[in-house]
Protein backbone atom coordinates (compact mmCIF):
# COMPACT_ATOMS: atom_id res chain seq x y z
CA UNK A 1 -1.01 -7.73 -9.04
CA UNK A 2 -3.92 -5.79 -7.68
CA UNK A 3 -3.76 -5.44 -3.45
CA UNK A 4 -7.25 -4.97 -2.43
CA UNK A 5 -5.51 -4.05 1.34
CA UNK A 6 -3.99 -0.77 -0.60
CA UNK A 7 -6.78 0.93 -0.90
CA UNK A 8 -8.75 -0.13 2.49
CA UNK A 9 -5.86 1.03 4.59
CA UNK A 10 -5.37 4.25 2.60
CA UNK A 11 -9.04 5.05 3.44
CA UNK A 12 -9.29 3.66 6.68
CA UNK A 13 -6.12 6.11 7.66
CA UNK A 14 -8.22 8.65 5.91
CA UNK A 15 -5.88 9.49 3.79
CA UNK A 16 -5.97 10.52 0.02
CA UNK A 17 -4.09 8.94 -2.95
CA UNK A 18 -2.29 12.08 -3.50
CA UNK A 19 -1.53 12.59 0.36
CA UNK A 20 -0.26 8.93 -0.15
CA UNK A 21 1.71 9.22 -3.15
CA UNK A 22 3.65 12.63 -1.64
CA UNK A 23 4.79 10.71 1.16
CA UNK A 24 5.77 8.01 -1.01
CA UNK A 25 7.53 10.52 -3.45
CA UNK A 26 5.58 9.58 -6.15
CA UNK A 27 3.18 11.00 -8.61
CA UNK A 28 -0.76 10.35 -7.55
CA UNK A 29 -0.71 8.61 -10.70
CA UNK A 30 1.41 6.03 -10.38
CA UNK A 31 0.10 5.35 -6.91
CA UNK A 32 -3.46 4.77 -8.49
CA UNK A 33 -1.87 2.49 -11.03
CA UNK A 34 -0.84 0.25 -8.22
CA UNK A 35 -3.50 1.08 -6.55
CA UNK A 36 -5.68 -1.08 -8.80
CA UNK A 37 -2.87 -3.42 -10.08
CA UNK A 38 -2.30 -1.79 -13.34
CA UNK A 39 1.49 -1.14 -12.58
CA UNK A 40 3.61 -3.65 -10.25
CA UNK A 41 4.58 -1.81 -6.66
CA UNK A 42 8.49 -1.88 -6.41
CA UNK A 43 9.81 -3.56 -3.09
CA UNK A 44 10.69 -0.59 -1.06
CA UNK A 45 7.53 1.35 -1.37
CA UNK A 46 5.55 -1.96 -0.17
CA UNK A 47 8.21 -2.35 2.62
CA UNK A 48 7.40 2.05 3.11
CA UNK A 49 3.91 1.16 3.09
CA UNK A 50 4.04 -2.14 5.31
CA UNK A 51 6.20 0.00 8.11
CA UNK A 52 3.72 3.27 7.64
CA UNK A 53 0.66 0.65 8.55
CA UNK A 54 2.58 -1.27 10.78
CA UNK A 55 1.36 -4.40 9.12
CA UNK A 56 3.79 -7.46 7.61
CA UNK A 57 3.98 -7.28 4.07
CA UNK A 58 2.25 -10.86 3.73
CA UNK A 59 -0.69 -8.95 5.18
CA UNK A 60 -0.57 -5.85 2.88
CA UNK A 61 -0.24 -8.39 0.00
CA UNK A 62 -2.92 -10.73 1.01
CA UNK A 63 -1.12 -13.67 1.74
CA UNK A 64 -2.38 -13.63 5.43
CA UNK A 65 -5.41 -11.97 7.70
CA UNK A 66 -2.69 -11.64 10.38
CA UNK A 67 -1.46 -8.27 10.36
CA UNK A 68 2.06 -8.61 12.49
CA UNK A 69 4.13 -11.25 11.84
CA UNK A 70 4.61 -12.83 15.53
């Protein structure tokens, strides 16, 4: 599944894919692959990345515009 939102919050933070994927714990690699939905993002790194954002994870997956969940 490719998330569009991955890559727009990565760059609106300013951050890198490798500054990304080391605070995941993950190779820059990998994080590219799910980057552009060549590999499927486990559960707890989109829950890492939902609470790093501060966004709901129906927002970081693109099920909603709203980015809490109240």
């Amino acid at each position: 599944m490719y998330f569009r939102r991955l890559r727009d919050m990565r760059e609106d933070a300013d951050l890198s894919q490798e500054q990304l994927a080391q605070m995941l714990g993950i190779r820059q690699t990998v994080y590219s692959r799910y980057e552009r939905g060549y590999q499927t993002i486990p559960l707890p790194l989109l829950i890492q990345l939902a609470d790093y954002y501060q966004v709901s994870l129906d927002y970081l997956t693109g099920r909603t515009d709203k980015q809490k969940s109240h």
